[in-house]
PDB file of N, CA and C in Angstrom:
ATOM      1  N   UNK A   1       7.121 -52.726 -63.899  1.00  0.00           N
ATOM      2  CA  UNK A   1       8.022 -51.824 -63.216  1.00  0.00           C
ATOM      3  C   UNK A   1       7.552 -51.638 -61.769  1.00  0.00           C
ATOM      4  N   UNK A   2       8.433 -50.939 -60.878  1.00  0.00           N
ATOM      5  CA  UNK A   2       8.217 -50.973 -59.690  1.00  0.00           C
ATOM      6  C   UNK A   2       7.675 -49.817 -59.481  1.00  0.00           C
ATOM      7  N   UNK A   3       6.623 -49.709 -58.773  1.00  0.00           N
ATOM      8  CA  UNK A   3       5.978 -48.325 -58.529  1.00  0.00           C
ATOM      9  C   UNK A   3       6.872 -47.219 -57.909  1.00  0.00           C
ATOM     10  N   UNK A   4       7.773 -46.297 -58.147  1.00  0.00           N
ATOM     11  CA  UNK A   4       8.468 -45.539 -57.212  1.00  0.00           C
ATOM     12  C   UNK A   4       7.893 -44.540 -56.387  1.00  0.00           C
ATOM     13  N   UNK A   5       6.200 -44.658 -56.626  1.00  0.00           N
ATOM     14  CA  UNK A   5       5.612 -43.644 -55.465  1.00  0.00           C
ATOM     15  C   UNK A   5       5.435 -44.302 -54.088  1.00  0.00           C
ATOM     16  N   UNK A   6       5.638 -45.938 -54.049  1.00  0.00           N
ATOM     17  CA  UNK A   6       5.607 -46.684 -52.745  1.00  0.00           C
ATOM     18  C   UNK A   6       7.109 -47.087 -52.715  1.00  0.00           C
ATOM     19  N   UNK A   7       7.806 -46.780 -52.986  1.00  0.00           N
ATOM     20  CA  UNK A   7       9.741 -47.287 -52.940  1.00  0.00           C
ATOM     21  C   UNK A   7       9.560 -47.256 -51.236  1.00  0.00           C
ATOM     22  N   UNK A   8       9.377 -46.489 -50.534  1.00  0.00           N
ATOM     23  CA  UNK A   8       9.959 -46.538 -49.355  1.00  0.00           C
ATOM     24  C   UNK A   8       8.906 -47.486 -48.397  1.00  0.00           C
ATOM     25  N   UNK A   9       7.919 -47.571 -48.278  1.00  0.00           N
ATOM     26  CA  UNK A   9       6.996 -48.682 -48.179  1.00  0.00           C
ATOM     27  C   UNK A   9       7.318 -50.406 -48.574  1.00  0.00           C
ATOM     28  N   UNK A  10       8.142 -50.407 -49.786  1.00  0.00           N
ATOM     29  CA  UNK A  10       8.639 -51.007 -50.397  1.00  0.00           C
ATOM     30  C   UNK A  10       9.706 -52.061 -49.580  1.00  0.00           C
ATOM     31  N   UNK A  11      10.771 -51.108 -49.797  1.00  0.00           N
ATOM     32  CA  UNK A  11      12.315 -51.032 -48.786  1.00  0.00           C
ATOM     33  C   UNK A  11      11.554 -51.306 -47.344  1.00  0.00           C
ATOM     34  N   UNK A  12      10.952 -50.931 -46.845  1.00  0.00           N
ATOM     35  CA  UNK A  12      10.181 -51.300 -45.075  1.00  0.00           C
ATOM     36  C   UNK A  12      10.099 -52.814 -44.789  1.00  0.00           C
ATOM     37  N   UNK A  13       9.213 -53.194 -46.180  1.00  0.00           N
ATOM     38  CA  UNK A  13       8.160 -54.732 -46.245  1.00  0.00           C
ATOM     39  C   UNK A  13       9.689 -55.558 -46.712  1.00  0.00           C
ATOM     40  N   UNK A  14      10.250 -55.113 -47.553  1.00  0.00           N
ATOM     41  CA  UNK A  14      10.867 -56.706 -47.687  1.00  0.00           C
ATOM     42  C   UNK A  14      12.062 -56.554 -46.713  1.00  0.00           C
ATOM     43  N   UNK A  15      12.837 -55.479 -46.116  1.00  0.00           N
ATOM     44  CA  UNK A  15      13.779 -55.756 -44.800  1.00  0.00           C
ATOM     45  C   UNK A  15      12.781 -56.343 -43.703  1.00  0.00           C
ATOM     46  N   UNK A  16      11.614 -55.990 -43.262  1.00  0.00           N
ATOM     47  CA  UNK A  16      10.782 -56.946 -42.587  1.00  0.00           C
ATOM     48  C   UNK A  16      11.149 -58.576 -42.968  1.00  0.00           C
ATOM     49  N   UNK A  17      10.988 -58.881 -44.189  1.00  0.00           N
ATOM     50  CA  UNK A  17      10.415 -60.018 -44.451  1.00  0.00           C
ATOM     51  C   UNK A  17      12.147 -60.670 -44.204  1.00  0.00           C
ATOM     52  N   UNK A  18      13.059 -59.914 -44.353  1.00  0.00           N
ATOM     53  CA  UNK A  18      14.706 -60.236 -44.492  1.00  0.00           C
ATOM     54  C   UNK A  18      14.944 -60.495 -42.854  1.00  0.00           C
ATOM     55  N   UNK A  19      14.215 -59.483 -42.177  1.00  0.00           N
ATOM     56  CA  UNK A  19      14.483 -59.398 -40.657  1.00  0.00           C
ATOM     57  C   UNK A  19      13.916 -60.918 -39.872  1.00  0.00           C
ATOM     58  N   UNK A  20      12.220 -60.894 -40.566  1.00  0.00           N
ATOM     59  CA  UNK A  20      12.031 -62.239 -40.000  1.00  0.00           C
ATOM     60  C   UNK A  20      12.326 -63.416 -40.144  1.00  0.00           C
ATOM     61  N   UNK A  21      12.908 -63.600 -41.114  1.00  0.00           N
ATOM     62  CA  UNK A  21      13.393 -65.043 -41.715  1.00  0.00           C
ATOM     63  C   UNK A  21      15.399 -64.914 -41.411  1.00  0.00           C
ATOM     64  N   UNK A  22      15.627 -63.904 -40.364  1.00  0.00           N
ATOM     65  CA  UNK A  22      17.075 -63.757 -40.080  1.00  0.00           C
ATOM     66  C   UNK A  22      18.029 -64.030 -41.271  1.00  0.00           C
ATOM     67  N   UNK A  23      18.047 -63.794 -41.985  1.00  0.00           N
ATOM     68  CA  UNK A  23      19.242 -63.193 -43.609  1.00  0.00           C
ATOM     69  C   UNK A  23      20.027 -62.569 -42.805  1.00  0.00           C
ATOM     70  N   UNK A  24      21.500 -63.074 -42.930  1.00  0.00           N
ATOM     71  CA  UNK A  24      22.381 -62.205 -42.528  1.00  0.00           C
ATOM     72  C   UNK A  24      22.531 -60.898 -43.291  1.00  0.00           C
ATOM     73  N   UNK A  25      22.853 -59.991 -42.588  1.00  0.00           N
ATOM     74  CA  UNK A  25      22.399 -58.492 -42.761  1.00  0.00           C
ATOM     75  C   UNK A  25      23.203 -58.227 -43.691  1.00  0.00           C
ATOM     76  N   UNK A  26      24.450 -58.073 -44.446  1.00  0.00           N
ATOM     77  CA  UNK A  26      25.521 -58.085 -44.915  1.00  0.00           C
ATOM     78  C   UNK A  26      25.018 -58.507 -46.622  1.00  0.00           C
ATOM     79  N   UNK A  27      24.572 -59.751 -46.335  1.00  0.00           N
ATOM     80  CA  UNK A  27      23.361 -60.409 -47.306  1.00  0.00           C
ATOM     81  C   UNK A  27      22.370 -59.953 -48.099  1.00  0.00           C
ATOM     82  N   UNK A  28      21.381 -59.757 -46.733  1.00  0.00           N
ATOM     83  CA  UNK A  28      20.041 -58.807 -46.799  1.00  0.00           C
ATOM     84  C   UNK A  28      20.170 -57.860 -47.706  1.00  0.00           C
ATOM     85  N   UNK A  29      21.336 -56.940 -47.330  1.00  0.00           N
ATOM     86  CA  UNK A  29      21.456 -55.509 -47.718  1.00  0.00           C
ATOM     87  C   UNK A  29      21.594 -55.594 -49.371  1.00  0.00           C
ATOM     88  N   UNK A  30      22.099 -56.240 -49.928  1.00  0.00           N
ATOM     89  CA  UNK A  30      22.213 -56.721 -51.333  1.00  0.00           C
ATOM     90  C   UNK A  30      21.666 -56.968 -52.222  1.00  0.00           C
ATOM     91  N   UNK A  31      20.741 -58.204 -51.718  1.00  0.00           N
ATOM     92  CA  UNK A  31      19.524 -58.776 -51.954  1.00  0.00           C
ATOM     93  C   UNK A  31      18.492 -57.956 -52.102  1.00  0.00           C
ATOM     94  N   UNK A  32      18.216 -56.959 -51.213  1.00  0.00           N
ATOM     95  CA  UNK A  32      17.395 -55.881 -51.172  1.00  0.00           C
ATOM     96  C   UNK A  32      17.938 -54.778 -52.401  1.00  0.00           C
ATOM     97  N   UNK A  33      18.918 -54.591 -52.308  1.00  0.00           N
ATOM     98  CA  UNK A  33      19.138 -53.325 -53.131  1.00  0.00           C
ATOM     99  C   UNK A  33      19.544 -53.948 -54.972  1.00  0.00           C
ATOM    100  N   UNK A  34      19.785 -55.123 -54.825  1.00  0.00           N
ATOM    101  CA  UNK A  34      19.480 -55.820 -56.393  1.00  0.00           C
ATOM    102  C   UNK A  34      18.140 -55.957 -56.701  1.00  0.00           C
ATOM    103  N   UNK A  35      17.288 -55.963 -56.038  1.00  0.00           N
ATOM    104  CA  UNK A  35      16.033 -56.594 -56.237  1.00  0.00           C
ATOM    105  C   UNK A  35      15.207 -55.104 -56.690  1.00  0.00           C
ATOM    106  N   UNK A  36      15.723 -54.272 -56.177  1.00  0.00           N
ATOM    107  CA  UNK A  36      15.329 -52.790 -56.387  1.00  0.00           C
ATOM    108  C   UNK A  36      15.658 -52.129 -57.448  1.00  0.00           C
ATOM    109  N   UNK A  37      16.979 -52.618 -57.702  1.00  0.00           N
ATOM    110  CA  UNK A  37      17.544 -51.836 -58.863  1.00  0.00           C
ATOM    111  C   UNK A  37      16.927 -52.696 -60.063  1.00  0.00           C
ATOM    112  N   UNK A  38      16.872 -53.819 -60.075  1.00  0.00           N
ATOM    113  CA  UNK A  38      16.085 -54.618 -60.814  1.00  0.00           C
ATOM    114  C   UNK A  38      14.957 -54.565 -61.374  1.00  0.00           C
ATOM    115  N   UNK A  39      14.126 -54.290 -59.926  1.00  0.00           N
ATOM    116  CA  UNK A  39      12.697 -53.942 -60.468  1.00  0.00           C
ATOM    117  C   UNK A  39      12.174 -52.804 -60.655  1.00  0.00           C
ATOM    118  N   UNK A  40      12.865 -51.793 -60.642  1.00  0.00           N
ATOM    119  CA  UNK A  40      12.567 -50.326 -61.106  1.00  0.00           C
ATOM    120  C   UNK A  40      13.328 -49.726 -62.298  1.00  0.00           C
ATOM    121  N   UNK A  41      14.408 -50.527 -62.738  1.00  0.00           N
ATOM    122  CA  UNK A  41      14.925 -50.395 -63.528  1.00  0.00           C
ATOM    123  C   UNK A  41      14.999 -51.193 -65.285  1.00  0.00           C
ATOM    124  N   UNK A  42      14.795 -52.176 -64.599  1.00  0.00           N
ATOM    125  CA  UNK A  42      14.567 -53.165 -65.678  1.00  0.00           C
ATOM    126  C   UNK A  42      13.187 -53.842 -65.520  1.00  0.00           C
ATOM    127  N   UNK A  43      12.897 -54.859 -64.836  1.00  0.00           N
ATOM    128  CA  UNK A  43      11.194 -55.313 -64.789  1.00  0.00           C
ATOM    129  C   UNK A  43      11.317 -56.321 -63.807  1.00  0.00           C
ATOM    130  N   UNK A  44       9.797 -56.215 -63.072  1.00  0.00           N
ATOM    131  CA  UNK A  44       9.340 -57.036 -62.430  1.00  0.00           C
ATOM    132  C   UNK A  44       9.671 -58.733 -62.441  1.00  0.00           C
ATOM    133  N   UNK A  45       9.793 -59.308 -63.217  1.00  0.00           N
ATOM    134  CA  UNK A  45      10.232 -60.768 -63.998  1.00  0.00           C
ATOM    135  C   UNK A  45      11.709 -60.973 -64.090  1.00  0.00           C
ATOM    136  N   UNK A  46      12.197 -59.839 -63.904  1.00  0.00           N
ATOM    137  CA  UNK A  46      13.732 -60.008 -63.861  1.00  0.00           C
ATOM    138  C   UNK A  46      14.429 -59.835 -62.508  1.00  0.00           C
ATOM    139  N   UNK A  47      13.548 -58.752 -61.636  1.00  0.00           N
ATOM    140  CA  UNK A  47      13.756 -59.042 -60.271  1.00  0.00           C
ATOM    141  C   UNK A  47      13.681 -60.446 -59.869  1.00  0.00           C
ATOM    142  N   UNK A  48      12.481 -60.996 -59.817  1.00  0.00           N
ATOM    143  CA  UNK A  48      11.781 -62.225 -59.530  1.00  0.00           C
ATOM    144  C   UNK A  48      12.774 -63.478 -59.541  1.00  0.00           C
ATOM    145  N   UNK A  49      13.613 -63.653 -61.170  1.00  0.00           N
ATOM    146  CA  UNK A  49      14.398 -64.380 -61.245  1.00  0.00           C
ATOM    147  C   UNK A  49      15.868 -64.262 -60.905  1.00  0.00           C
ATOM    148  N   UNK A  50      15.916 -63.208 -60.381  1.00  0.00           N
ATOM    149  CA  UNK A  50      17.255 -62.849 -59.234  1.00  0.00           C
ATOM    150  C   UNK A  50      16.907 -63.088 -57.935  1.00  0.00           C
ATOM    151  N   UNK A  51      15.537 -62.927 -57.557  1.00  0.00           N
ATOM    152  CA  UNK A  51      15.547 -63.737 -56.101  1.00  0.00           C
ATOM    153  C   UNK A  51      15.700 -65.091 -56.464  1.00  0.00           C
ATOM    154  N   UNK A  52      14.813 -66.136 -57.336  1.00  0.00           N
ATOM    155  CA  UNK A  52      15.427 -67.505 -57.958  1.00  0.00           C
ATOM    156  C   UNK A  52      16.865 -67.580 -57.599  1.00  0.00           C
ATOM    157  N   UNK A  53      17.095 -66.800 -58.129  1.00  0.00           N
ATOM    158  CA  UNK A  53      19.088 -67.729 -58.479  1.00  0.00           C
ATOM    159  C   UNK A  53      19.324 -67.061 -57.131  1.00  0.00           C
ATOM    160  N   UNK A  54      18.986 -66.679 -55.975  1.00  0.00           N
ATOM    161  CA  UNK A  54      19.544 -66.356 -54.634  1.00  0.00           C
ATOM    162  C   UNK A  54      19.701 -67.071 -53.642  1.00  0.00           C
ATOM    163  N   UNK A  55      18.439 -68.024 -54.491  1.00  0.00           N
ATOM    164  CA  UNK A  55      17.501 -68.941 -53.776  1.00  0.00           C
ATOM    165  C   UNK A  55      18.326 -70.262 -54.121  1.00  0.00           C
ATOM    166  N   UNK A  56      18.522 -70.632 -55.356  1.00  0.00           N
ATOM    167  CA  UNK A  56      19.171 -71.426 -56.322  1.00  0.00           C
ATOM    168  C   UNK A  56      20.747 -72.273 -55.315  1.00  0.00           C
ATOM    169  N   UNK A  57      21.291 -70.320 -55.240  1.00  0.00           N
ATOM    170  CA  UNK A  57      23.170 -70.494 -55.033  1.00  0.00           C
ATOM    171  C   UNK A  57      22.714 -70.689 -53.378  1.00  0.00           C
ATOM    172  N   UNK A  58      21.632 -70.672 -52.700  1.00  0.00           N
ATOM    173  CA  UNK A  58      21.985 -71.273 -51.236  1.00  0.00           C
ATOM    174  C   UNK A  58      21.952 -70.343 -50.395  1.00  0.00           C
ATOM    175  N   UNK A  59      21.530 -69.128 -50.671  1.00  0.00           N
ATOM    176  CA  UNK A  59      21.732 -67.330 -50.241  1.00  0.00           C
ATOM    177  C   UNK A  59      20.234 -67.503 -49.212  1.00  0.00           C
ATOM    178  N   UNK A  60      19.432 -67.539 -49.917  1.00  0.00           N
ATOM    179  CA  UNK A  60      18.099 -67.404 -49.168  1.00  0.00           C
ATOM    180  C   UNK A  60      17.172 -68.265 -48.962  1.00  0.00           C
ATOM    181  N   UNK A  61      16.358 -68.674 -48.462  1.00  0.00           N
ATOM    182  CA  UNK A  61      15.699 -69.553 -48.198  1.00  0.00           C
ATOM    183  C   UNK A  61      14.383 -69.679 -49.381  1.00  0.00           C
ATOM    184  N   UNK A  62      13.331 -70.547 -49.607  1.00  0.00           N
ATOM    185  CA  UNK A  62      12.373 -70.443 -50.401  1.00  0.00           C
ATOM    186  C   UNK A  62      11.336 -69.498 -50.082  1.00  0.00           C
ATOM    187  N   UNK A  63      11.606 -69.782 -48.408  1.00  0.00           N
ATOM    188  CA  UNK A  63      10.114 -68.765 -47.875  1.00  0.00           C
ATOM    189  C   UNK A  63      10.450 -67.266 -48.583  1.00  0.00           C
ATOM    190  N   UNK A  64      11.290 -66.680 -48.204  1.00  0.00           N
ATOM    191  CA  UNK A  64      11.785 -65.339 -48.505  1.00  0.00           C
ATOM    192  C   UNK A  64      11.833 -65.512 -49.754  1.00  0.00           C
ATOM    193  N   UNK A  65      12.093 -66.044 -50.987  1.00  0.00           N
ATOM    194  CA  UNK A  65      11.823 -66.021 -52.475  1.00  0.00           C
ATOM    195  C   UNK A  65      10.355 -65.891 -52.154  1.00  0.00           C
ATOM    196  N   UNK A  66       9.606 -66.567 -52.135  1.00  0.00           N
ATOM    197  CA  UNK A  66       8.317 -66.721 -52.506  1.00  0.00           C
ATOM    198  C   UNK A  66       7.757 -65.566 -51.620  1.00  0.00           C
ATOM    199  N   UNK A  67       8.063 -64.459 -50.406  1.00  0.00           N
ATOM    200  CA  UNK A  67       7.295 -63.051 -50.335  1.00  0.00           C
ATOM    201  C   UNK A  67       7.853 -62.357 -50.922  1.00  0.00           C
ATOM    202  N   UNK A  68       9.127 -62.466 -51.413  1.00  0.00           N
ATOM    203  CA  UNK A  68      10.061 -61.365 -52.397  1.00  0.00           C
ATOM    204  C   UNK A  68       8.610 -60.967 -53.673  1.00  0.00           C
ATOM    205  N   UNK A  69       8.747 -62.630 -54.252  1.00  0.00           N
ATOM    206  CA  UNK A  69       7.873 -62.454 -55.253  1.00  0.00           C
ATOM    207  C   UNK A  69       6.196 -61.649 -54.869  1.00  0.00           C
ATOM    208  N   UNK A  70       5.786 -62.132 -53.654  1.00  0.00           N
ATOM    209  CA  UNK A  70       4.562 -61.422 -53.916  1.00  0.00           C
ATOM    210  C   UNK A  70       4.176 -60.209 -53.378  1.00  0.00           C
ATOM    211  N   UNK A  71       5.305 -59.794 -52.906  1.00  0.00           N
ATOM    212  CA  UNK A  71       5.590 -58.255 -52.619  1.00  0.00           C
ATOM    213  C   UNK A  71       5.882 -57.432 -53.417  1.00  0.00           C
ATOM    214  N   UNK A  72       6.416 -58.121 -54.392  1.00  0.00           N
ATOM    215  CA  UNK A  72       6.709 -57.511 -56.148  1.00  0.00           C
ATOM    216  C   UNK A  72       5.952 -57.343 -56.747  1.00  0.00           C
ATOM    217  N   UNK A  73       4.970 -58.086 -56.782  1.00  0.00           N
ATOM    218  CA  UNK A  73       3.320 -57.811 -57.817  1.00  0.00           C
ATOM    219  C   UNK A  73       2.617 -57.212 -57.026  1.00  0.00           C
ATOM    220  N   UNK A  74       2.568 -57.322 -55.495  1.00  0.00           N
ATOM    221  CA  UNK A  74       1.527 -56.112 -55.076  1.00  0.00           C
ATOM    222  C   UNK A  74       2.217 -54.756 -55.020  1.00  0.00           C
ATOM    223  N   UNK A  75       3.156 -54.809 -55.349  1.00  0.00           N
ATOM    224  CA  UNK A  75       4.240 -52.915 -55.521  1.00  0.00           C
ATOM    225  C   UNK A  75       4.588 -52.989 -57.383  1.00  0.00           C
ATOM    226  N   UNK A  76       3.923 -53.717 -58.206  1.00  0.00           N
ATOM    227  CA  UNK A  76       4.059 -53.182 -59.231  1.00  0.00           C
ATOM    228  C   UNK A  76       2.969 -52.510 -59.814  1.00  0.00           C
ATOM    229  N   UNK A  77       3.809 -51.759 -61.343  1.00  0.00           N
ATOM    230  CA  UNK A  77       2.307 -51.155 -61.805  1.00  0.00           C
ATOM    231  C   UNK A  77       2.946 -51.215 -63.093  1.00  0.00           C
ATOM    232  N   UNK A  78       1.646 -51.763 -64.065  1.00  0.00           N
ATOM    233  CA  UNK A  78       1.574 -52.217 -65.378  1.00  0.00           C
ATOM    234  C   UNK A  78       1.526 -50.821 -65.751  1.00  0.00           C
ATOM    235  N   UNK A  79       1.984 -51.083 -67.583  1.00  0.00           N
ATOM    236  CA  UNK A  79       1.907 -50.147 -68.116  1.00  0.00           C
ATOM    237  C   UNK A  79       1.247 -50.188 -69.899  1.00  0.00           C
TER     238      UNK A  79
END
């Protein structure tokens, strides 16, 4: 699960990571807020494989999958 005591720390690092790799914003905004609802709601592994298929349909690039993902394990917390 996603830690919700760093959510907004969270939301900062990966619009960074959306900002530097230029994701159209429209995009971004989506991507970001699936990936959230995902991983705080359902699990870490299921976020992960929604950046995959983002990545998959032509949406995002690999670089941005692959910090999605490791921005996800350093903002999760086992239970």
């Amino acid at each position: 699960m996603l830690n919700l005591h760093k959510i907004i720390p969270f939301r900062f690092d990966i619009r960074e990571i959306m900002t530097h790799y230029k994701v159209e914003e429209t995009l971004a905004s989506s991507v970001v807020a699936s990936v959230i609802a995902k991983a705080s709601r359902i699990s870490i592994p299921t976020a992960k494989e929604y950046a995959r298929e983002q990545e998959a349909a032509g949406s995002i690039p690999k670089e941005v999958t692959g910090e999605i993902c490791e921005l996800l394990d350093r903002y999760s917390k086992y239970r």
